[in-house]
Protein backbone atom coordinates (compact mmCIF):
# COMPACT_ATOMS: atom_id res chain seq x y z
CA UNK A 1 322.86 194.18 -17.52
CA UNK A 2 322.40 193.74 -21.25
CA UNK A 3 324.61 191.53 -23.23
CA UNK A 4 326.18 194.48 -25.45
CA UNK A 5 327.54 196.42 -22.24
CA UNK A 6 328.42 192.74 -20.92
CA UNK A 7 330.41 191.96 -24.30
CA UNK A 8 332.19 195.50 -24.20
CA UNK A 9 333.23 195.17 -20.51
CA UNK A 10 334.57 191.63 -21.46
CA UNK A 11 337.13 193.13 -24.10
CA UNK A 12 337.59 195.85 -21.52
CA UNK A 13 339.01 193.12 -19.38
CA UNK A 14 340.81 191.46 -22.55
CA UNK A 15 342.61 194.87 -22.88
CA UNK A 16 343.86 195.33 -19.61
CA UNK A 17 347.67 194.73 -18.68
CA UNK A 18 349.13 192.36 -16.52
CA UNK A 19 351.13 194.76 -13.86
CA UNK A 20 352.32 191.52 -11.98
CA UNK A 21 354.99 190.52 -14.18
CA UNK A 22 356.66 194.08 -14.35
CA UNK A 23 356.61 193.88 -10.71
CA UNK A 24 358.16 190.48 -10.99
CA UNK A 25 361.29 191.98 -13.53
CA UNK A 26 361.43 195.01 -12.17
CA UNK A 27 362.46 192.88 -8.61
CA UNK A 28 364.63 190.80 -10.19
CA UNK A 29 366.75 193.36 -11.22
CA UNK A 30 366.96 195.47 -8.44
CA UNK A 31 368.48 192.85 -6.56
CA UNK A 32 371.70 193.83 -8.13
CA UNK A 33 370.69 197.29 -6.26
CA UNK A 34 370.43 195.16 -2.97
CA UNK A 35 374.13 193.89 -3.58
CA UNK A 36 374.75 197.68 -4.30
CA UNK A 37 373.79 198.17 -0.52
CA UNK A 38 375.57 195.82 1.06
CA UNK A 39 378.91 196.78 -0.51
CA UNK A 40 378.24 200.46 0.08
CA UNK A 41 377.76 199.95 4.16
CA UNK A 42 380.15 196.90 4.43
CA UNK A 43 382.52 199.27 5.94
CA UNK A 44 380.82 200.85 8.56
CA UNK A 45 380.52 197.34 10.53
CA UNK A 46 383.57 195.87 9.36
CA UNK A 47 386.13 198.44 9.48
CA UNK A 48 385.71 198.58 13.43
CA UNK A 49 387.09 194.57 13.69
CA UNK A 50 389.89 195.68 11.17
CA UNK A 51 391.79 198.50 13.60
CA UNK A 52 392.87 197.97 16.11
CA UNK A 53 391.39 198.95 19.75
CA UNK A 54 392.90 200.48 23.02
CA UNK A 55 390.85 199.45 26.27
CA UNK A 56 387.43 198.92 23.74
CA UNK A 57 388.27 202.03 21.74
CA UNK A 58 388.93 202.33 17.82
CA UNK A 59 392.85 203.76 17.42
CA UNK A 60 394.98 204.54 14.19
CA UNK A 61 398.16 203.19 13.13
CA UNK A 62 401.08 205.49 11.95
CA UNK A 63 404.20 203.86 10.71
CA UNK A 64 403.77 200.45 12.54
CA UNK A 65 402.95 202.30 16.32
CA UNK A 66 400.59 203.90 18.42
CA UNK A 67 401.91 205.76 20.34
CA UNK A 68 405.15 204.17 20.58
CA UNK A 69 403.39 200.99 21.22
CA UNK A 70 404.22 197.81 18.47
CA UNK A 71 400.57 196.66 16.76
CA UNK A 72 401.39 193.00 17.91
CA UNK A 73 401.88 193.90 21.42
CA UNK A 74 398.16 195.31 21.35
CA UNK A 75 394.92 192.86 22.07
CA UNK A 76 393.44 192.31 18.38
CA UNK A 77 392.04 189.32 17.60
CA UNK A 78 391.54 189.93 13.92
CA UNK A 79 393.84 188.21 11.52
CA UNK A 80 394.92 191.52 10.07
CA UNK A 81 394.99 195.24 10.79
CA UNK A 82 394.74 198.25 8.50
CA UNK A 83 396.41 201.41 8.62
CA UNK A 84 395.00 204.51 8.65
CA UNK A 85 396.09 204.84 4.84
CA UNK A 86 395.05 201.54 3.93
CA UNK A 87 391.53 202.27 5.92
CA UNK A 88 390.83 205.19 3.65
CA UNK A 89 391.66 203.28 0.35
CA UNK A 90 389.02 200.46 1.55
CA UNK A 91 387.31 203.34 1.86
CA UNK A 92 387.13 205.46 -1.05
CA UNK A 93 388.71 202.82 -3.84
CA UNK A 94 385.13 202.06 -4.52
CA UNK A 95 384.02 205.33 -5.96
CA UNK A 96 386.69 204.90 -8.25
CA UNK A 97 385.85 202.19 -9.60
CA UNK A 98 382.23 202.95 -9.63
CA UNK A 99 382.97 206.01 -11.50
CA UNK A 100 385.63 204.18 -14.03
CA UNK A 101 382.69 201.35 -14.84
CA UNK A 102 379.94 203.57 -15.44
CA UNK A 103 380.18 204.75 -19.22
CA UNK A 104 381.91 201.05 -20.69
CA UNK A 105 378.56 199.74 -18.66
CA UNK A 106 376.37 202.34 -20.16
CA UNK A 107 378.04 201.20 -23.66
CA UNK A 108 377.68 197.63 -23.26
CA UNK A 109 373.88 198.19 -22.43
CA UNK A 110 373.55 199.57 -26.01
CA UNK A 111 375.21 197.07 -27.67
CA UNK A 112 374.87 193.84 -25.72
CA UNK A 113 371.58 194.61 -24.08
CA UNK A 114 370.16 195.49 -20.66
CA UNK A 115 369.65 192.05 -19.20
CA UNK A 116 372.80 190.41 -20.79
CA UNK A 117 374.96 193.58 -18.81
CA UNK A 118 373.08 192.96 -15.43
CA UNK A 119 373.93 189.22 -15.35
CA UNK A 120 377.43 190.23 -16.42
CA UNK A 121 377.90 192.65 -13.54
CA UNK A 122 377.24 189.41 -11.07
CA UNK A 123 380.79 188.97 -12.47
CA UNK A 124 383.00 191.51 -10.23
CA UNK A 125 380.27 191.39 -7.45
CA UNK A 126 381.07 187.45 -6.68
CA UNK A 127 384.99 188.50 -7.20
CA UNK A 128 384.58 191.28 -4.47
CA UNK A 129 383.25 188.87 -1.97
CA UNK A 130 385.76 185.79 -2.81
CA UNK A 131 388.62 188.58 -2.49
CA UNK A 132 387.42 189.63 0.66
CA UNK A 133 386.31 186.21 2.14
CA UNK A 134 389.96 185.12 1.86
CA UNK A 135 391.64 188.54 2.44
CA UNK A 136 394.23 188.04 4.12
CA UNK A 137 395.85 191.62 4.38
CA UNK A 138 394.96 194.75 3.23
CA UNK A 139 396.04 194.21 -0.65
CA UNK A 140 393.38 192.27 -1.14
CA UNK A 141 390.67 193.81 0.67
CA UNK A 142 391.75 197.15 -1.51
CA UNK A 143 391.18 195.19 -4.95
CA UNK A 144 388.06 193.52 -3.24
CA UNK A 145 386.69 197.06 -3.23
CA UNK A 146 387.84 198.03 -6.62
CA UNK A 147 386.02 195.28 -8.16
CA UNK A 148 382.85 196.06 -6.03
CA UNK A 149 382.83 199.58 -7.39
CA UNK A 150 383.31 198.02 -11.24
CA UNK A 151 380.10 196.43 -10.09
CA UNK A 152 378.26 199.07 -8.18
CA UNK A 153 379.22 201.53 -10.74
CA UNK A 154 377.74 199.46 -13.60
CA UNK A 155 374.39 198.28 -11.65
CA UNK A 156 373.73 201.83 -10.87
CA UNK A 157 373.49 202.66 -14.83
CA UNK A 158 371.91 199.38 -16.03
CA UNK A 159 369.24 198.57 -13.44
CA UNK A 160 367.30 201.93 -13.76
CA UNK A 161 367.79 201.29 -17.32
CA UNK A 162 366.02 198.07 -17.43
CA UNK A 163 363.27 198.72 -14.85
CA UNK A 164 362.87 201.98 -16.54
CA UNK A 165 362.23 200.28 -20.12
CA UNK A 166 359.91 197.34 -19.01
CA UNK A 167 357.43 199.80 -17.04
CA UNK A 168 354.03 200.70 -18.82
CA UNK A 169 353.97 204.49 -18.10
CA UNK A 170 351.15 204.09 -15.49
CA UNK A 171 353.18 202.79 -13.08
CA UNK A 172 356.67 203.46 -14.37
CA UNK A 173 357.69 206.16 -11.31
CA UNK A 174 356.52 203.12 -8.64
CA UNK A 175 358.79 200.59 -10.21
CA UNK A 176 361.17 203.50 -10.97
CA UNK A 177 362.00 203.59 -7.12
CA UNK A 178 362.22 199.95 -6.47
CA UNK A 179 366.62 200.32 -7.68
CA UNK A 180 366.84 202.94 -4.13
CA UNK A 181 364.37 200.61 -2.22
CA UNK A 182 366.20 197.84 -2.97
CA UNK A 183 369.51 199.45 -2.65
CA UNK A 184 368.31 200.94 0.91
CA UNK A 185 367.59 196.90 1.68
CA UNK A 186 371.25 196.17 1.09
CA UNK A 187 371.99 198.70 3.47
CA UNK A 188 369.74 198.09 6.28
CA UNK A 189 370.28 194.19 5.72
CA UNK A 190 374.16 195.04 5.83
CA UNK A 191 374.23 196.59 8.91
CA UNK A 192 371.59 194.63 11.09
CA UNK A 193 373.38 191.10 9.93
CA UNK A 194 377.44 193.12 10.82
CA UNK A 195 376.19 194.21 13.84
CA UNK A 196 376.11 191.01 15.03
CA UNK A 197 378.72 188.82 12.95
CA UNK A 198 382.37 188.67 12.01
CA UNK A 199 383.26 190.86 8.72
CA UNK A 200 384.25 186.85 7.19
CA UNK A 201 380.55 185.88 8.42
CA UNK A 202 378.85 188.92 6.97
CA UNK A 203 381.04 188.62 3.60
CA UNK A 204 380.10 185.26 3.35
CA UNK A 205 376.38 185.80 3.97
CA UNK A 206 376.72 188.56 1.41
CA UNK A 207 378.23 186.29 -1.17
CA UNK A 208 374.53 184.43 -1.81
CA UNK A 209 373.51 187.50 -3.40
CA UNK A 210 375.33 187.01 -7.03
CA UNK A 211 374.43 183.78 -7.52
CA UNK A 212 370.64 184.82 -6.53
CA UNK A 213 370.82 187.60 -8.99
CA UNK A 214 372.06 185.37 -11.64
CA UNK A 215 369.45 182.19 -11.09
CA UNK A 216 366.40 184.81 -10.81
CA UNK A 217 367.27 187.36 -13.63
CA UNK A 218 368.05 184.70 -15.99
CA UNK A 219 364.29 183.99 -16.67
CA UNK A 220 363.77 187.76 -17.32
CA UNK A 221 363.37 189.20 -21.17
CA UNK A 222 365.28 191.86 -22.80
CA UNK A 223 363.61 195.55 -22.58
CA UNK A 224 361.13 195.53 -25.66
CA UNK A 225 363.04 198.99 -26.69
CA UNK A 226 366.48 197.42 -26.70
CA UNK A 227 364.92 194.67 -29.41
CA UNK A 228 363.23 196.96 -31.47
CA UNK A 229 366.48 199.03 -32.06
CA UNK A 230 368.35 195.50 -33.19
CA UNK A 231 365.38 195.23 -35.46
CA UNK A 232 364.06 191.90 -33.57
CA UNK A 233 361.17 193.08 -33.69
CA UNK A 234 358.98 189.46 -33.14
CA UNK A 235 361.29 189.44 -29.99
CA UNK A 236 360.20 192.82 -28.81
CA UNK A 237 356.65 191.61 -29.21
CA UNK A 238 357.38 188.68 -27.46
CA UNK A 239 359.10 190.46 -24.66
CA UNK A 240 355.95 192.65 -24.52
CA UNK A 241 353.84 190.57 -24.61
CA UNK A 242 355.13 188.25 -21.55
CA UNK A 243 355.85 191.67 -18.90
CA UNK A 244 351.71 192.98 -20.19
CA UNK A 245 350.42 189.98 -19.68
CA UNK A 246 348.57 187.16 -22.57
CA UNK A 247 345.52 189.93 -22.36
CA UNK A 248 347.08 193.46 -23.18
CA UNK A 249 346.31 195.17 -26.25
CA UNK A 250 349.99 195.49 -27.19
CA UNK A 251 349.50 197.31 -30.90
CA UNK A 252 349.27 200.93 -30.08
CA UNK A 253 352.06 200.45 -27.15
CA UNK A 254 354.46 199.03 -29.46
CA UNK A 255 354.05 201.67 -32.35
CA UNK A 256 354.94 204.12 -30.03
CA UNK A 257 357.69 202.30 -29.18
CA UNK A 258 359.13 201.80 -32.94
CA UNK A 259 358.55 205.43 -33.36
CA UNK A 260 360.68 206.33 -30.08
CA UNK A 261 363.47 204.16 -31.30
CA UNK A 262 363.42 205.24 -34.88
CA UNK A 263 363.66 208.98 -33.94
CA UNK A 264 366.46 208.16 -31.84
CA UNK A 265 368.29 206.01 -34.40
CA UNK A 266 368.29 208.68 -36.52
CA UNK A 267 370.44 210.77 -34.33
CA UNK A 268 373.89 210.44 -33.43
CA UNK A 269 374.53 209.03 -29.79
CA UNK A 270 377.73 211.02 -29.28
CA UNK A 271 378.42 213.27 -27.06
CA UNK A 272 378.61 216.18 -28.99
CA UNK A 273 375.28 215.65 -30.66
CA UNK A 274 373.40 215.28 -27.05
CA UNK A 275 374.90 218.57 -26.40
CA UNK A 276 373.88 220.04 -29.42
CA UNK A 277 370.24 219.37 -29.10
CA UNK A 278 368.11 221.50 -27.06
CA UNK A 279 366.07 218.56 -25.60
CA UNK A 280 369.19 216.28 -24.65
CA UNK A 281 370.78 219.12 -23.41
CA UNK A 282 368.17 219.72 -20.93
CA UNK A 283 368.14 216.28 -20.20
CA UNK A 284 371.81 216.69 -19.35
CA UNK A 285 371.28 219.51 -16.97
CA UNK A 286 368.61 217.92 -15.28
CA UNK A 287 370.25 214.83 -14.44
CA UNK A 288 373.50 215.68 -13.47
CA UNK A 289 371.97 218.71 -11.64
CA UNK A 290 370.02 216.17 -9.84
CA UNK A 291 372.84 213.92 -8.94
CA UNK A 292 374.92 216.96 -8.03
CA UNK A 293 372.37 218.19 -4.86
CA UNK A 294 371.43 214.54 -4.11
CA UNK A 295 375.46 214.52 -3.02
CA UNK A 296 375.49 218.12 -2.03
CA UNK A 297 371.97 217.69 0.33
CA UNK A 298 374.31 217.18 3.14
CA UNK A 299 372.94 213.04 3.37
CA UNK A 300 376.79 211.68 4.18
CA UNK A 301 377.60 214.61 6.94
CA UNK A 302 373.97 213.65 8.81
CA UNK A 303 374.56 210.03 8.39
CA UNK A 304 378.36 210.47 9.73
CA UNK A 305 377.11 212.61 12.24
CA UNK A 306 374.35 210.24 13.52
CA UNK A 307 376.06 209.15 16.76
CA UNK A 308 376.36 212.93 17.97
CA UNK A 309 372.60 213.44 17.17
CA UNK A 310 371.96 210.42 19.25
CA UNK A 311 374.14 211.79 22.10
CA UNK A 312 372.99 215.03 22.39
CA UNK A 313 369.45 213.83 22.57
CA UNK A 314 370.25 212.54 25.72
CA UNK A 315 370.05 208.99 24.10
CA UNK A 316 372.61 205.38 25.39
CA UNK A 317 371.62 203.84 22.41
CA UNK A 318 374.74 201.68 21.46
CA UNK A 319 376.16 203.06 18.11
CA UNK A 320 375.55 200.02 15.43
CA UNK A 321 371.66 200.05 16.97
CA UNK A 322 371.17 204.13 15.89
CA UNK A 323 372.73 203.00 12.75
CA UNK A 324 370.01 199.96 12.46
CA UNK A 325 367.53 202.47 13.69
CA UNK A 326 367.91 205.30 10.72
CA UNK A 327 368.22 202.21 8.09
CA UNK A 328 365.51 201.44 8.98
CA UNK A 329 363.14 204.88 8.38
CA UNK A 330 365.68 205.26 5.38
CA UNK A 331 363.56 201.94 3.82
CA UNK A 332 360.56 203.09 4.88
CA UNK A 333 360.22 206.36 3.84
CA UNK A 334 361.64 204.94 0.20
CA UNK A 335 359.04 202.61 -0.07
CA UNK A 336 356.16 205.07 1.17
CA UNK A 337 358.12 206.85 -1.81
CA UNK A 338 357.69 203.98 -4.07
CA UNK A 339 353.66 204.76 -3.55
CA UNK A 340 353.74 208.47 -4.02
CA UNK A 341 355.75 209.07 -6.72
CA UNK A 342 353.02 208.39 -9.86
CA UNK A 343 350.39 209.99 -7.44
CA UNK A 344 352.25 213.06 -6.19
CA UNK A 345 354.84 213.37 -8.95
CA UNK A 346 358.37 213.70 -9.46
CA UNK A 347 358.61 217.48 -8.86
CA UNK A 348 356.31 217.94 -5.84
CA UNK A 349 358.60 215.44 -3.79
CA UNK A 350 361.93 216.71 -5.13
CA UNK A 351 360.43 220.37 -3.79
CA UNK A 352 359.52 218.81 -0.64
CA UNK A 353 362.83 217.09 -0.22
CA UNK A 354 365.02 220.82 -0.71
CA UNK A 355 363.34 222.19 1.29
CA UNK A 356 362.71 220.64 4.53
CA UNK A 357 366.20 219.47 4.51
CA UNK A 358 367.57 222.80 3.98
CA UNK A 359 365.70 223.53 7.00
CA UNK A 360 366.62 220.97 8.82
CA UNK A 361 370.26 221.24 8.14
CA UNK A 362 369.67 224.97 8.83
CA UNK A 363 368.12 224.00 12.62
CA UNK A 364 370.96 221.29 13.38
CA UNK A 365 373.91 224.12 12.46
CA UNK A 366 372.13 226.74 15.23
CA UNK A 367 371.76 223.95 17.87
CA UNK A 368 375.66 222.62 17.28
CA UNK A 369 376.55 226.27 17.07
CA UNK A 370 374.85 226.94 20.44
CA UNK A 371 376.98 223.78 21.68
CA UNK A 372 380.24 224.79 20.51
CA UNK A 373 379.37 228.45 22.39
CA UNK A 374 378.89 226.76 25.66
CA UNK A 375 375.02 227.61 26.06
CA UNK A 376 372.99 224.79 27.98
CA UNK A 377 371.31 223.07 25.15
CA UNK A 378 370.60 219.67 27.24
CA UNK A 379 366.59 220.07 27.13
CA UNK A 380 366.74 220.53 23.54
CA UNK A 381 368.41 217.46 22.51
CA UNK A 382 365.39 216.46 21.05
CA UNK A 383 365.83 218.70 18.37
CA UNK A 384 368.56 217.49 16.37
CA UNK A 385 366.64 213.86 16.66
CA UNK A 386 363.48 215.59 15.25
CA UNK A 387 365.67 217.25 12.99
CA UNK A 388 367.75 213.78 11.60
CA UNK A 389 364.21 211.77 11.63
CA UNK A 390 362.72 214.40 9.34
CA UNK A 391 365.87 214.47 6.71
CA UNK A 392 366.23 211.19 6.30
CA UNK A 393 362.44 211.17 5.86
CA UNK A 394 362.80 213.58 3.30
CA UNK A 395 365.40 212.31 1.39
CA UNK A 396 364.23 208.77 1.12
CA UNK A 397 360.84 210.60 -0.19
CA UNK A 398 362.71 212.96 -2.80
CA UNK A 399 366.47 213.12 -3.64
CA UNK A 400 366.70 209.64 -2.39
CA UNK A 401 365.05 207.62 -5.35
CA UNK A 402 364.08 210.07 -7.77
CA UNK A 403 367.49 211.12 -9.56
CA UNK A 404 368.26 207.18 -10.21
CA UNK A 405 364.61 207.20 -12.21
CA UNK A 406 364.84 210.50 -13.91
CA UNK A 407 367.96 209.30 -15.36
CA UNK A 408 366.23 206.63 -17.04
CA UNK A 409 363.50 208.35 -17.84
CA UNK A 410 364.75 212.21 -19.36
CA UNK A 411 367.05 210.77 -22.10
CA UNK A 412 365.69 208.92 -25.74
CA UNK A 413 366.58 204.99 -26.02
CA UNK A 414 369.78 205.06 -28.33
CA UNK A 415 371.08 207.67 -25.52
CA UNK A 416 370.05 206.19 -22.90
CA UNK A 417 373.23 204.09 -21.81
CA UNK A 418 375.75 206.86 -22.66
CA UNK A 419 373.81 208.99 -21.17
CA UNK A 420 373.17 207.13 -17.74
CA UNK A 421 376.84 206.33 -17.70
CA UNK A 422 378.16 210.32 -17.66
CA UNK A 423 375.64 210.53 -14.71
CA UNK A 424 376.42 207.51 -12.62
CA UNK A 425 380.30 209.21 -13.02
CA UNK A 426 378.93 212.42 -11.72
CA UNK A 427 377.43 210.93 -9.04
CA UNK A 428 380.15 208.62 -7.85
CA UNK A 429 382.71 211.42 -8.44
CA UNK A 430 380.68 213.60 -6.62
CA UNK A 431 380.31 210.65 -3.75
CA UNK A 432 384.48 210.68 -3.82
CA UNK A 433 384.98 214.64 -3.46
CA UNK A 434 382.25 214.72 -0.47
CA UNK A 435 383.58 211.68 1.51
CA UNK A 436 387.07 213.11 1.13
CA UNK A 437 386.51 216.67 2.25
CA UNK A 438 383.62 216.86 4.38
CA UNK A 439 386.27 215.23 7.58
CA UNK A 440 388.78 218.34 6.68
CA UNK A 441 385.76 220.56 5.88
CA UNK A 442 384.43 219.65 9.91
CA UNK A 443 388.12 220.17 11.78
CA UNK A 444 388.57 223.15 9.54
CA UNK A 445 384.95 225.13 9.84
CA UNK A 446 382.73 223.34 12.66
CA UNK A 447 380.25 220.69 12.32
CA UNK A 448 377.50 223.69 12.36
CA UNK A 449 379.13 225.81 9.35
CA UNK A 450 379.38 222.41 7.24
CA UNK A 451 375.71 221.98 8.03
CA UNK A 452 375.19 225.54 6.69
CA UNK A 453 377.08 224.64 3.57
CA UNK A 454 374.92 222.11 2.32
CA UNK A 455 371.89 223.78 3.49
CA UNK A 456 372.99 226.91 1.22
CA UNK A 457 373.05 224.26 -1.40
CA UNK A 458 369.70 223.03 -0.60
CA UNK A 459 368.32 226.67 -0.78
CA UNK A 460 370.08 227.09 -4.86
CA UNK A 461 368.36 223.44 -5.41
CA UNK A 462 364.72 224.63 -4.79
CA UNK A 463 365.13 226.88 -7.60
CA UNK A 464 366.63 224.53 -9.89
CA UNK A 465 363.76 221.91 -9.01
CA UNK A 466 360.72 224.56 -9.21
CA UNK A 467 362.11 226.16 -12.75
CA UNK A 468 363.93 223.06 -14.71
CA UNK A 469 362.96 219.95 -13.51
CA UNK A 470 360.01 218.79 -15.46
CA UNK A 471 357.31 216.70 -14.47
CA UNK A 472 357.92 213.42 -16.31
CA UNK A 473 354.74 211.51 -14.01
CA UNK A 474 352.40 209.81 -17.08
CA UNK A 475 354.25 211.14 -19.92
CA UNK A 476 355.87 208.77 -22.51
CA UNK A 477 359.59 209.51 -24.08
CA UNK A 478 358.32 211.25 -26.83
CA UNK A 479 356.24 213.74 -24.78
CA UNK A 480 358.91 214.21 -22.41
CA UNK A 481 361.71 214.88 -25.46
CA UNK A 482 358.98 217.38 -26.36
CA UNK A 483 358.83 219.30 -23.12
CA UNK A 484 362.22 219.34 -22.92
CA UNK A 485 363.13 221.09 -26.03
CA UNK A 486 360.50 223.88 -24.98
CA UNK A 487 357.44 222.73 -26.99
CA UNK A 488 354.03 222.37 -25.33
CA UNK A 489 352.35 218.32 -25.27
């Protein structure tokens, strides 16, 4: 080889960026999304040692009694008990305050900055697990929750954000779905450590996690975006500079970067000026229209219904280990996601994702139909297993991930936080309405018509996908503001 092609392959390699340390920030962050995941399946192992049980069997309270029978004359060895009322408020409190955190969070991002709102949100985290550490009735566990949804609320807006801004566009959809990895981690991680443990032990397990946010994320920069629009713009190189690596030709990357932020400085970042431009507008639609079929895709009714799948399979498998069992293809299938998404794109797996689970919801309503009916559906309990496998496959590949790192991606920088907090409230309000009605929804219609329901939703979300979603894989802000308000890149 002669020296000239030797020297040009040399500043080649000069050029190249250093994809290491993005990995490095864009982990750091996300463990707030594995905090995220432990408070969102604390209850299913922990509610169980918290009411009180009848020869080995979960029972309600109503007014003080069961049945007639005093709660201290029963065999409980937990310190308290919770009503059914107080149960459901455990329950649901959190999407509240999820959904009441989201836009201040989404403010504070623009004005404080991404990283300084992430260690911030450690905050009500480590005051959820104190409360419920030393709970000692159901007051507290009910504020515990509260303050975990301040904090799950605000992580959900802030650490797409950040992982969103830090990414080089190359690789920005596989870091993208590291905040629903992650947050699938929590889960998983919650429910293999509370099958086995106390709720105290598992609280106090999950406790570590704050402080470990705080101690790793503190060595993280600021997004460069967030420091060009405060006009620190020898900080924004710096920042740069240490996530592409000592080698990275950072000139052209950071024009495009001023540019970005100085078209979106000069537009207002209120409300009524998103909705008056075509390309936010469309951003709007898209991501709430995302977050509203990731709820509607029917995800909590197969999850709640998980047992019965099991069951009718013909399967002994002890509850909490099915639980353990779909956690884990939940993680996998994200992170098989994580590898996809920049070669695939965003659209092909949100396509794939409607529509095998409107299938497979379709397929699970006939066989629970055929149940109800009294036909002899024993040989086919296979089925529904196939059928619960292949959802939570498909979800974890599409609807899963995907909405989280649209969000970050569809909207321009000085909208970005506003704009990320009105769909984290979506989502979390959404979250509320299903939790609440899909238990009335199943006594009211059948287990098989609310299976229907979400698969008719499922069918309408196809269409949405296939004719407004664009394809955001490789594009930069400025191309995708482009596409959005209807002009060709």
């Amino acid at each position: 080889m002669d020296k000239p092609t030797m020297h040009m392959l040399s500043v080649e390699r000069s050029g190249e960026t250093r994809k290491l340390t993005q990995y490095v920030a864009a982990t750091a962050a996300a463990i707030g999304a594995v905090i995220g995941g432990t408070i969102l399946a604390w209850t299913s192992p922990a509610l169980p040692h918290l009411q009180p049980m009848v020869n080995g069997t979960n029972v309600t309270i109503v007014n003080g009694t069961i049945n007639g029978t005093l709660i201290n004359s029963l065999n409980q060895t937990a310190d308290f008990l919770l009503d059914t009322k107080d149960s459901g408020l455990v329950s649901s409190i959190l999407a509240i305050g999820a959904a009441i955190a989201a836009l201040p969070v989404g403010m504070l991002a623009q004005r404080a900055g991404r990283r300084v709102t992430i260690l911030l949100l450690s905050i009500p985290f480590m005051i959820n697990w104190l409360l419920t550490i030393f709970a000692n009735g159901a007051g507290m566990l009910i504020a515990a929750r509260f303050f975990a949804g301040l904090g799950t609320g605000g992580i959900c807006v802030a650490a797409p954000m950040y992982i969103g801004e830090i990414a080089e566009t190359s690789i920005r959809g596989s870091l993208g779905a590291f905040f629903q990895l992650f947050l699938t981690v929590g889960i998983l991680f919650t429910f293999v450590v509370g099958a086995y443990t106390h709720w105290r032990t598992l609280s106090i397990i999950s406790a570590v996690l704050p402080p470990l946010l705080v101690i790793v994320f503190w060595w993280m920069p600021e997004t460069p975006q967030y420091l060009l629009g405060k006009n620190r713009r020898r900080d924004a190189e710096k920042s740069l500079r240490w996530l592409r690596g000592p080698d990275a030709d950072l000139s052209s990357e950071l024009e495009d970067m001023q540019k970005e932020v100085d078209n979106a400085s000069r537009q207002s970042a209120s409300i009524r000026t998103m909705l008056s431009n075509r390309a936010t507008l469309m951003a709007f639609i898209c991501s709430l229209g995302l977050m509203f079929f990731q709820q509607f895709s029917g995800i909590n009714a197969v999850i709640f219904y998980t047992n019965n799948i099991f069951q009718s399979a013909g399967s002994n498998i002890p509850p909490h280990i099915a639980t353990i069992i779909v956690g884990v293809v939940q993680t996998i299938a994200t992170f098989i996601s994580s590898l996809l998404v920049e070669r695939a794109g965003r659209k092909l797996l949100l396509l794939q994702s409607c529509i095998i689970m409107g299938i497979t919801l379709i397929i699970l309503g006939i066989y629970f139909k055929l149940q109800v009916d009294g036909y002899n559906v024993a040989t086919l309990g296979w089925i529904p297993l196939v059928c619960l496998v292949l959802f939570i496959i498909s979800f974890s590949l599409g609807f899963g991930p995907i909405p989280w790192m649209m969000m970050a991606e569809l909207f321009p920088v000085e909208m970005r936080g506003t704009a990320s907090g009105i769909s984290v409230i979506m989502n979390w309000c959404l979250v509320f309405i299903v939790t609440l009605c899909f238990p009335i929804m199943k006594d009211a219609i059948g287990i098989y018509s609310c299976f229907w329901f979400f698969a008719a939703f499922m069918i309408v979300c196809t269409f949405f996908v296939f004719f407004l979603i664009p394809e955001t894989k490789g594009k930069t802000v400025s191309q995708i503001q482009a596409i959005l308000a209807g002009k060709r890149t």
